[in-house]
N, C-alpha and C. Protein backbone atom coordinates (compact mmCIF):
# COMPACT_ATOMS: atom_id res chain seq x y z
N UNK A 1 25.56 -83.37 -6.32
CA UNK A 1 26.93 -83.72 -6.66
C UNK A 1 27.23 -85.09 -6.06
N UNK A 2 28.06 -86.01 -7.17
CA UNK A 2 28.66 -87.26 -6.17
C UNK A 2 29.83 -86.91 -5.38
N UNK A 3 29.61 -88.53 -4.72
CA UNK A 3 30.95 -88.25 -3.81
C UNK A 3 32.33 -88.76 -4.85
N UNK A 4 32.20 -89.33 -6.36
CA UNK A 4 33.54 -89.37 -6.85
C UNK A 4 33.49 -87.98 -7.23
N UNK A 5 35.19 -87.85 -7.90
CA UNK A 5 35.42 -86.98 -8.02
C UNK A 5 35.96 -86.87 -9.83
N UNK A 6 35.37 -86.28 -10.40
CA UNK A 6 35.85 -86.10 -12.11
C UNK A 6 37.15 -85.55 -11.71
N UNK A 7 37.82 -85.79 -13.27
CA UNK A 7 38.75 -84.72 -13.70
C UNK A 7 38.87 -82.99 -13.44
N UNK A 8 37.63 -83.03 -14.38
CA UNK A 8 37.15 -81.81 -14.14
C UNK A 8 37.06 -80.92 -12.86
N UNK A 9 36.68 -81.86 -11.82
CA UNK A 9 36.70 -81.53 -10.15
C UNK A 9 37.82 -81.63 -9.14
N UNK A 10 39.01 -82.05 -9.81
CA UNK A 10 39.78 -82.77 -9.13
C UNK A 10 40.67 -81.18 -8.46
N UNK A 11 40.79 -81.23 -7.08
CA UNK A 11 41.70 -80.52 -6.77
C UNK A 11 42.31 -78.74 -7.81
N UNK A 12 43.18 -79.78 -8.47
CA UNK A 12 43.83 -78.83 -9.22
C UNK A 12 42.98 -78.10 -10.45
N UNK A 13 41.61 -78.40 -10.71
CA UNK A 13 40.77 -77.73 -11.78
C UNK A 13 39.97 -76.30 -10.77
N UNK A 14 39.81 -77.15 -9.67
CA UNK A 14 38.89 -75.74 -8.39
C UNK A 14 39.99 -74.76 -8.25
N UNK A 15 40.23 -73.65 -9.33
CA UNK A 15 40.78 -72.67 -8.73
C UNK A 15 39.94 -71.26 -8.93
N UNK A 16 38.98 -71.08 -9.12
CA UNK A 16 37.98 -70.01 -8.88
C UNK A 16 37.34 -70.09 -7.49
N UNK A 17 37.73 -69.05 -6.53
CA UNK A 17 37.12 -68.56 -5.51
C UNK A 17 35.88 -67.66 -5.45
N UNK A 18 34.85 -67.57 -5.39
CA UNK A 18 33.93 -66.25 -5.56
C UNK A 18 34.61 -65.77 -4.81
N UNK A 19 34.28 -63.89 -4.98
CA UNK A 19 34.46 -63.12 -4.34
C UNK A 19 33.08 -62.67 -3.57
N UNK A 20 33.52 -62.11 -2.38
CA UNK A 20 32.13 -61.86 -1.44
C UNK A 20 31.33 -61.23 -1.73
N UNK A 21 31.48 -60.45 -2.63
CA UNK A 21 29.86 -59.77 -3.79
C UNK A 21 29.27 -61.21 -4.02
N UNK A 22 29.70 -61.77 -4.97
CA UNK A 22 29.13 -63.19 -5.38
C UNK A 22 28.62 -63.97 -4.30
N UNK A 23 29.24 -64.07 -3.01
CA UNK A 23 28.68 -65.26 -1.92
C UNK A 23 27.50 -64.14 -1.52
N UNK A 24 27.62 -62.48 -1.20
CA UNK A 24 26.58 -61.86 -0.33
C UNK A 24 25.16 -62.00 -1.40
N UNK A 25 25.48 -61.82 -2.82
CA UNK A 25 24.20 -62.02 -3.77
C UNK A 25 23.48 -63.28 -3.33
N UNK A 26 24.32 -64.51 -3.63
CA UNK A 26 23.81 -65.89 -3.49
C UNK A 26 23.30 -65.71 -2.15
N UNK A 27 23.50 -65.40 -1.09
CA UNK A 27 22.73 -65.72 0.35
C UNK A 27 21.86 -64.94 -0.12
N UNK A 28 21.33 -63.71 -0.55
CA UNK A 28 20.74 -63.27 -0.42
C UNK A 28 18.85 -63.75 -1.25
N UNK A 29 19.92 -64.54 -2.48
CA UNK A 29 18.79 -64.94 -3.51
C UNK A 29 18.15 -66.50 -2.71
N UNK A 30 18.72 -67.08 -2.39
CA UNK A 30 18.20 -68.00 -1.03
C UNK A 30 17.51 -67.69 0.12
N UNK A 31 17.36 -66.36 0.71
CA UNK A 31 17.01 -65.97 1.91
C UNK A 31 15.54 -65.70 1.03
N UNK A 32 15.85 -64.91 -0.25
CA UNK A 32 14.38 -64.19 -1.12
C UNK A 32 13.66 -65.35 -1.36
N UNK A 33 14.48 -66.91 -1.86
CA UNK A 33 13.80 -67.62 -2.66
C UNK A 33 12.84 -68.61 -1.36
N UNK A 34 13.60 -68.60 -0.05
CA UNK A 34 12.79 -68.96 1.17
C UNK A 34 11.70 -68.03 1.22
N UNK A 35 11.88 -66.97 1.59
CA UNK A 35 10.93 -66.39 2.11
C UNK A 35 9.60 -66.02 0.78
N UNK A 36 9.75 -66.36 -0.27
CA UNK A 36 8.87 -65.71 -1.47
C UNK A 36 8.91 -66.93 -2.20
N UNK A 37 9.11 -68.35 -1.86
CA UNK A 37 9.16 -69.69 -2.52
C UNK A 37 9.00 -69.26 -3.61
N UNK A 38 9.53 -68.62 -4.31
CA UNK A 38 9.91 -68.87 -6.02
C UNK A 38 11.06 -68.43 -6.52
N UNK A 39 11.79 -68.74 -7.67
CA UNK A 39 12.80 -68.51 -8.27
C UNK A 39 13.94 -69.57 -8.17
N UNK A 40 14.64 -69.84 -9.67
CA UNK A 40 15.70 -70.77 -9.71
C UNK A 40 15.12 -72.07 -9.56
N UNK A 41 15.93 -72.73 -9.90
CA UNK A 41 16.03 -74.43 -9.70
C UNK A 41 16.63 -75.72 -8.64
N UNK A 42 16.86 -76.66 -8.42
CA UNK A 42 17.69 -77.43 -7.40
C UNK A 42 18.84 -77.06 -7.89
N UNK A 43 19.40 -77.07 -9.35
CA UNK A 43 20.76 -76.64 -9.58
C UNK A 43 21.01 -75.53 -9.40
N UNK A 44 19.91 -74.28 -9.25
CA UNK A 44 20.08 -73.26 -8.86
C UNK A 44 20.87 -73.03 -7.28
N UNK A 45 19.79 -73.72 -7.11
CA UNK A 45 19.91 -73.66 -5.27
C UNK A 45 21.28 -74.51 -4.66
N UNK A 46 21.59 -75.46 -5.68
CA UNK A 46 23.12 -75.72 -4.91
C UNK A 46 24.23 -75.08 -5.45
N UNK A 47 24.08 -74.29 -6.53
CA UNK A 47 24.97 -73.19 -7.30
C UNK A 47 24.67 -72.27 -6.21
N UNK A 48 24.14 -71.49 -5.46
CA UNK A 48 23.97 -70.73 -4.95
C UNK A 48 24.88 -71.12 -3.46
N UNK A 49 24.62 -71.92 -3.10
CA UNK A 49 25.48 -72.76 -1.56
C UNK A 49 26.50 -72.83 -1.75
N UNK A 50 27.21 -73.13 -3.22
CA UNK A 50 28.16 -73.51 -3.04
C UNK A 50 29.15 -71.65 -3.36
N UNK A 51 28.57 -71.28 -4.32
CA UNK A 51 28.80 -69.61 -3.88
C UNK A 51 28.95 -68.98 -2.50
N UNK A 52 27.72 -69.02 -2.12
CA UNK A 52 27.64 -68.76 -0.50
C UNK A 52 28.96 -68.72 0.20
N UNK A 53 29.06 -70.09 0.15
CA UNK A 53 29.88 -70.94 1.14
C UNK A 53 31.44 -70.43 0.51
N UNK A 54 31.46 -70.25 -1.00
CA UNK A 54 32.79 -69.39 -1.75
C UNK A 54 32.94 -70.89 -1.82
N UNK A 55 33.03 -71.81 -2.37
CA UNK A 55 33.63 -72.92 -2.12
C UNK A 55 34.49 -72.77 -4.14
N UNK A 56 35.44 -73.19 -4.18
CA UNK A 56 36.37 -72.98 -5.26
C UNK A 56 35.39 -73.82 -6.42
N UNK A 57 35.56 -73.43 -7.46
CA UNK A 57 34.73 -73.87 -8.55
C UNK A 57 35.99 -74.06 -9.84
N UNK A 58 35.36 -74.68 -10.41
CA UNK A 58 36.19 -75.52 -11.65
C UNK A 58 35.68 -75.09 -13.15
N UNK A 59 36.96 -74.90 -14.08
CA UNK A 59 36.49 -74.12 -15.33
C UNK A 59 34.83 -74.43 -15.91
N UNK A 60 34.59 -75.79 -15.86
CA UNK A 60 33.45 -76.47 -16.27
C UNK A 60 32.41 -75.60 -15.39
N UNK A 61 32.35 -75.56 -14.25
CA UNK A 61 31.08 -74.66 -13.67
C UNK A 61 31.67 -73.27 -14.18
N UNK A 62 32.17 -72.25 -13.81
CA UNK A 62 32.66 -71.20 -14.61
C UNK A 62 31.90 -71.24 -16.11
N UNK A 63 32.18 -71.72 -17.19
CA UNK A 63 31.38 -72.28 -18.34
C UNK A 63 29.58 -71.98 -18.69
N UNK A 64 29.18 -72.83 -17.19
CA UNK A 64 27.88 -73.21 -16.58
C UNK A 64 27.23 -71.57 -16.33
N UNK A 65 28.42 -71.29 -15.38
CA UNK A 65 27.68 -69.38 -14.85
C UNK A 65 27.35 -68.51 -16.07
N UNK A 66 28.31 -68.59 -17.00
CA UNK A 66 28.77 -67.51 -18.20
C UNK A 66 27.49 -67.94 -19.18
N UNK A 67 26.93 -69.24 -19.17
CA UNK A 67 25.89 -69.78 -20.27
C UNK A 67 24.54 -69.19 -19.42
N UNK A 68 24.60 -69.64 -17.99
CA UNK A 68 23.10 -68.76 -17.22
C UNK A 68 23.04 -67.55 -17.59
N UNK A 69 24.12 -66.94 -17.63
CA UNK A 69 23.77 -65.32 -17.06
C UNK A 69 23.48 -65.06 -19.05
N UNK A 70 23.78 -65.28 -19.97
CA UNK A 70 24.09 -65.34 -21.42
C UNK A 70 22.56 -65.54 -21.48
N UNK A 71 22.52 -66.91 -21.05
CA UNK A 71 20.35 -67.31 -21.00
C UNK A 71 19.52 -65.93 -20.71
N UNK A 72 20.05 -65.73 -19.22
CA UNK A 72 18.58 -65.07 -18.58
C UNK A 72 19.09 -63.58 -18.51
N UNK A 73 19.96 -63.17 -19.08
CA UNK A 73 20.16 -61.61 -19.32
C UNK A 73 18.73 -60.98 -19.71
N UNK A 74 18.08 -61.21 -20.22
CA UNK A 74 16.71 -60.87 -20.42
C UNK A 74 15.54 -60.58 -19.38
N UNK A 75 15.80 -61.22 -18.38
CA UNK A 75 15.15 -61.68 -17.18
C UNK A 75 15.27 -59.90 -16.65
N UNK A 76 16.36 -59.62 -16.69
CA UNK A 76 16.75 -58.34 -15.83
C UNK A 76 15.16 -57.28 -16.36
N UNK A 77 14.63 -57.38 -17.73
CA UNK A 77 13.48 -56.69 -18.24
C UNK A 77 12.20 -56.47 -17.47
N UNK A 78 12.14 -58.32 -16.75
CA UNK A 78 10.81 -58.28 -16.22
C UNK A 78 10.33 -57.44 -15.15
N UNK A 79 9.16 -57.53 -15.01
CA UNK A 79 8.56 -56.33 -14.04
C UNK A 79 8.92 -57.33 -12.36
N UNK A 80 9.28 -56.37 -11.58
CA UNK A 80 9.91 -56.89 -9.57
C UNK A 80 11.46 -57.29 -10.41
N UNK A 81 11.87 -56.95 -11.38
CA UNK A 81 13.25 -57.15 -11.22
C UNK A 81 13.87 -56.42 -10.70
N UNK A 82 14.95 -56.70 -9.05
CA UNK A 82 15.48 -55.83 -8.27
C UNK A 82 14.21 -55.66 -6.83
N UNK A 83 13.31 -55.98 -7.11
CA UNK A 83 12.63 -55.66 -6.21
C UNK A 83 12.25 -56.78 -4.73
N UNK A 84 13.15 -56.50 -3.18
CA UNK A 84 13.51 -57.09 -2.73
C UNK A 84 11.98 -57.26 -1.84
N UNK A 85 10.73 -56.66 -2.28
CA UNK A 85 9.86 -56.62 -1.59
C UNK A 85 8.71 -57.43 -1.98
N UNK A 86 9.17 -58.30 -3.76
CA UNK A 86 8.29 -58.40 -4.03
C UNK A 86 9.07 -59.27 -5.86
N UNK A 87 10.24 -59.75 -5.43
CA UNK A 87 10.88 -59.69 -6.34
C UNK A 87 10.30 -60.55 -7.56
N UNK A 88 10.87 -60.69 -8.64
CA UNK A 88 10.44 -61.81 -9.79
C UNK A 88 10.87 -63.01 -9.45
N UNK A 89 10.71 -64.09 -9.95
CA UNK A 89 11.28 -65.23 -9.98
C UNK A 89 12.88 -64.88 -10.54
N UNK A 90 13.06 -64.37 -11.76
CA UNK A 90 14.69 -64.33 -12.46
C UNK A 90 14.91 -64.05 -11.58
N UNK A 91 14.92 -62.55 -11.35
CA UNK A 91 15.53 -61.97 -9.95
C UNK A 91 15.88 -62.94 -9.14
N UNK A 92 15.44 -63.60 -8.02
CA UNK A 92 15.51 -64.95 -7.47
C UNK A 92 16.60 -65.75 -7.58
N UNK A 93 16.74 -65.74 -9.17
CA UNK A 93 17.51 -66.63 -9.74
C UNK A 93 18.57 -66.27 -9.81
N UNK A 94 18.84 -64.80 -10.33
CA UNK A 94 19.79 -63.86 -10.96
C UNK A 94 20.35 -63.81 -9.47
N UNK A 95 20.42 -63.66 -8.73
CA UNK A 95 20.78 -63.51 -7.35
C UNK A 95 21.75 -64.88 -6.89
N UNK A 96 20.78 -65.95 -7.09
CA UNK A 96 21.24 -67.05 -6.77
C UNK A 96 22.44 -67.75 -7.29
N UNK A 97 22.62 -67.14 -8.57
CA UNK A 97 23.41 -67.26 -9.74
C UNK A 97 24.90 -66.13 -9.19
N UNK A 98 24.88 -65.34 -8.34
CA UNK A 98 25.94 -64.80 -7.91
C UNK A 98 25.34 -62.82 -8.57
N UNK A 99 24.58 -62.91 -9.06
CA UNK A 99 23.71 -61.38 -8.92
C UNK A 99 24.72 -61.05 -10.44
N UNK A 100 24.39 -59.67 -10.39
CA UNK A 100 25.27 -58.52 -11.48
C UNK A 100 26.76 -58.84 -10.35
N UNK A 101 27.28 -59.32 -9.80
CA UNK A 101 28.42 -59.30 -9.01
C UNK A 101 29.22 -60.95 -9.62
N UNK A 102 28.61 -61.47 -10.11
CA UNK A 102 28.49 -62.84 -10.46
C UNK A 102 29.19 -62.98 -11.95
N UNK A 103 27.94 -62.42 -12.67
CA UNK A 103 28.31 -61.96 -13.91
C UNK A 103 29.44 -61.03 -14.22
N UNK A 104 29.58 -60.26 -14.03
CA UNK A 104 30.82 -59.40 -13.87
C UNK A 104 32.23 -60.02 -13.42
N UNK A 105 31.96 -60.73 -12.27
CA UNK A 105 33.44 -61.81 -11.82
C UNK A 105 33.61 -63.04 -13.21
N UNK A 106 32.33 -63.38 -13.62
CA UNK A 106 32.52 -65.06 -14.76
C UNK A 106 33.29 -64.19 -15.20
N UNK A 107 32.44 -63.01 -16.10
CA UNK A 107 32.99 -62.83 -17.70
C UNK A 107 34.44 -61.88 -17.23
N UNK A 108 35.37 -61.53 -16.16
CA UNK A 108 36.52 -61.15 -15.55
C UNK A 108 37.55 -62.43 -16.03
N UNK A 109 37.14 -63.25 -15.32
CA UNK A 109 37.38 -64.89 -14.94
C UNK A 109 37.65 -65.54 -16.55
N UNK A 110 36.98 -65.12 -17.17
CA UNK A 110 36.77 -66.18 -18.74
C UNK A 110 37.78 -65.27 -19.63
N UNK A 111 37.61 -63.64 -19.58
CA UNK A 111 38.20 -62.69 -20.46
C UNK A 111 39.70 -63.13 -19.61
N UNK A 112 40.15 -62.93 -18.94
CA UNK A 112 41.55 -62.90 -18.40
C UNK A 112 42.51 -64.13 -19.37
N UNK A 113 41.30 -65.48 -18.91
CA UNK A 113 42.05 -67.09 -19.11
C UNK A 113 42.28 -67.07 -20.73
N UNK A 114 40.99 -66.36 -21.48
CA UNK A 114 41.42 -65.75 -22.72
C UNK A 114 42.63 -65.26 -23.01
N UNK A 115 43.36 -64.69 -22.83
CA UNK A 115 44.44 -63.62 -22.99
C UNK A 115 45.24 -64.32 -22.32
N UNK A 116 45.91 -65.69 -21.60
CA UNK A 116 46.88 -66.34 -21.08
C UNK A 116 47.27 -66.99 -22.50
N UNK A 117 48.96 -66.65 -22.32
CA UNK A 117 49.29 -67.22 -23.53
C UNK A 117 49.36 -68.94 -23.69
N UNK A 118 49.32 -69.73 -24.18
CA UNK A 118 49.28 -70.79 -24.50
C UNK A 118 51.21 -71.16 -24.25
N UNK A 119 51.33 -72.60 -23.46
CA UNK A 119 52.12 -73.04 -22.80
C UNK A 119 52.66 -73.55 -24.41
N UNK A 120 53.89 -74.39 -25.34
CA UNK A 120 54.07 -75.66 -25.43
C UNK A 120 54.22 -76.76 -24.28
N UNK A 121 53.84 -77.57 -24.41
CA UNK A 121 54.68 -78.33 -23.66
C UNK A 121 55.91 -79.27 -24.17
N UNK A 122 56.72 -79.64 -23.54
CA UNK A 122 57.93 -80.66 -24.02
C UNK A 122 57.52 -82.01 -24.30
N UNK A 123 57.65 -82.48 -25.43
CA UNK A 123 57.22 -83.83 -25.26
C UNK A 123 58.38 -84.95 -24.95
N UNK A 124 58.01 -85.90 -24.06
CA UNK A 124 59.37 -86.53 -23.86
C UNK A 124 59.45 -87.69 -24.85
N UNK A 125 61.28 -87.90 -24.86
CA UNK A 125 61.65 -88.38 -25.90
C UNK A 125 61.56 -89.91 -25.97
């Protein structure tokens, strides 16, 4: 990430908090992806920190989670998926990504903002 700051990033767009399912998955898929060096990506791995850490996220990442988990829903098939002894790479990932705790909060998060009714606004004269 830079140090400017988009639109998109600005203050008032970060209003998604993970919830601590989401930060305990992400530490956890970091602790697996240390100790078993595989799974996920660098964008993985700072999606995961910044989970961790709960740090507020912006519709645009929100977007980002809902398209991973949409991708690698499939992943959940492979053989060590779930398996903390020996796990897969997705797994790894799926973890890092905020787990089944992750997924469940996006598509919460996306279905809700759905169903907010649409503002006018006033235009001035």
């Amino acid at each position: 990430m830079t140090d400017k700051m988009t639109d998109r990033q600005s203050p008032a767009n970060l209003q998604y908090i993970p919830p601590e399912p989401v930060s305990a998955a992400a530490r956890k898929g970091l602790a697996l992806r240390q100790k078993f060096h595989r799974g996920g990506t660098m964008v993985g791995v700072a999606r995961a920190c910044d989970l961790k850490d709960r740090k507020p996220l912006s519709d645009e990442v929100m977007k980002r989670m809902a398209a991973f988990f949409a991708r690698h829903n499939l992943d959940r098939r492979a053989r060590n998926f779930g398996n903390d002894d020996d796990p897969s790479a997705g797994y790894v990932a799926w973890l890092m990504w905020g787990g089944d705790a992750g997924k469940t909060w996006v598509e919460g998060q996306r279905q809700s903002r759905q169903r907010r009714p649409v503002v006018a606004r006033a235009r001035p004269s």
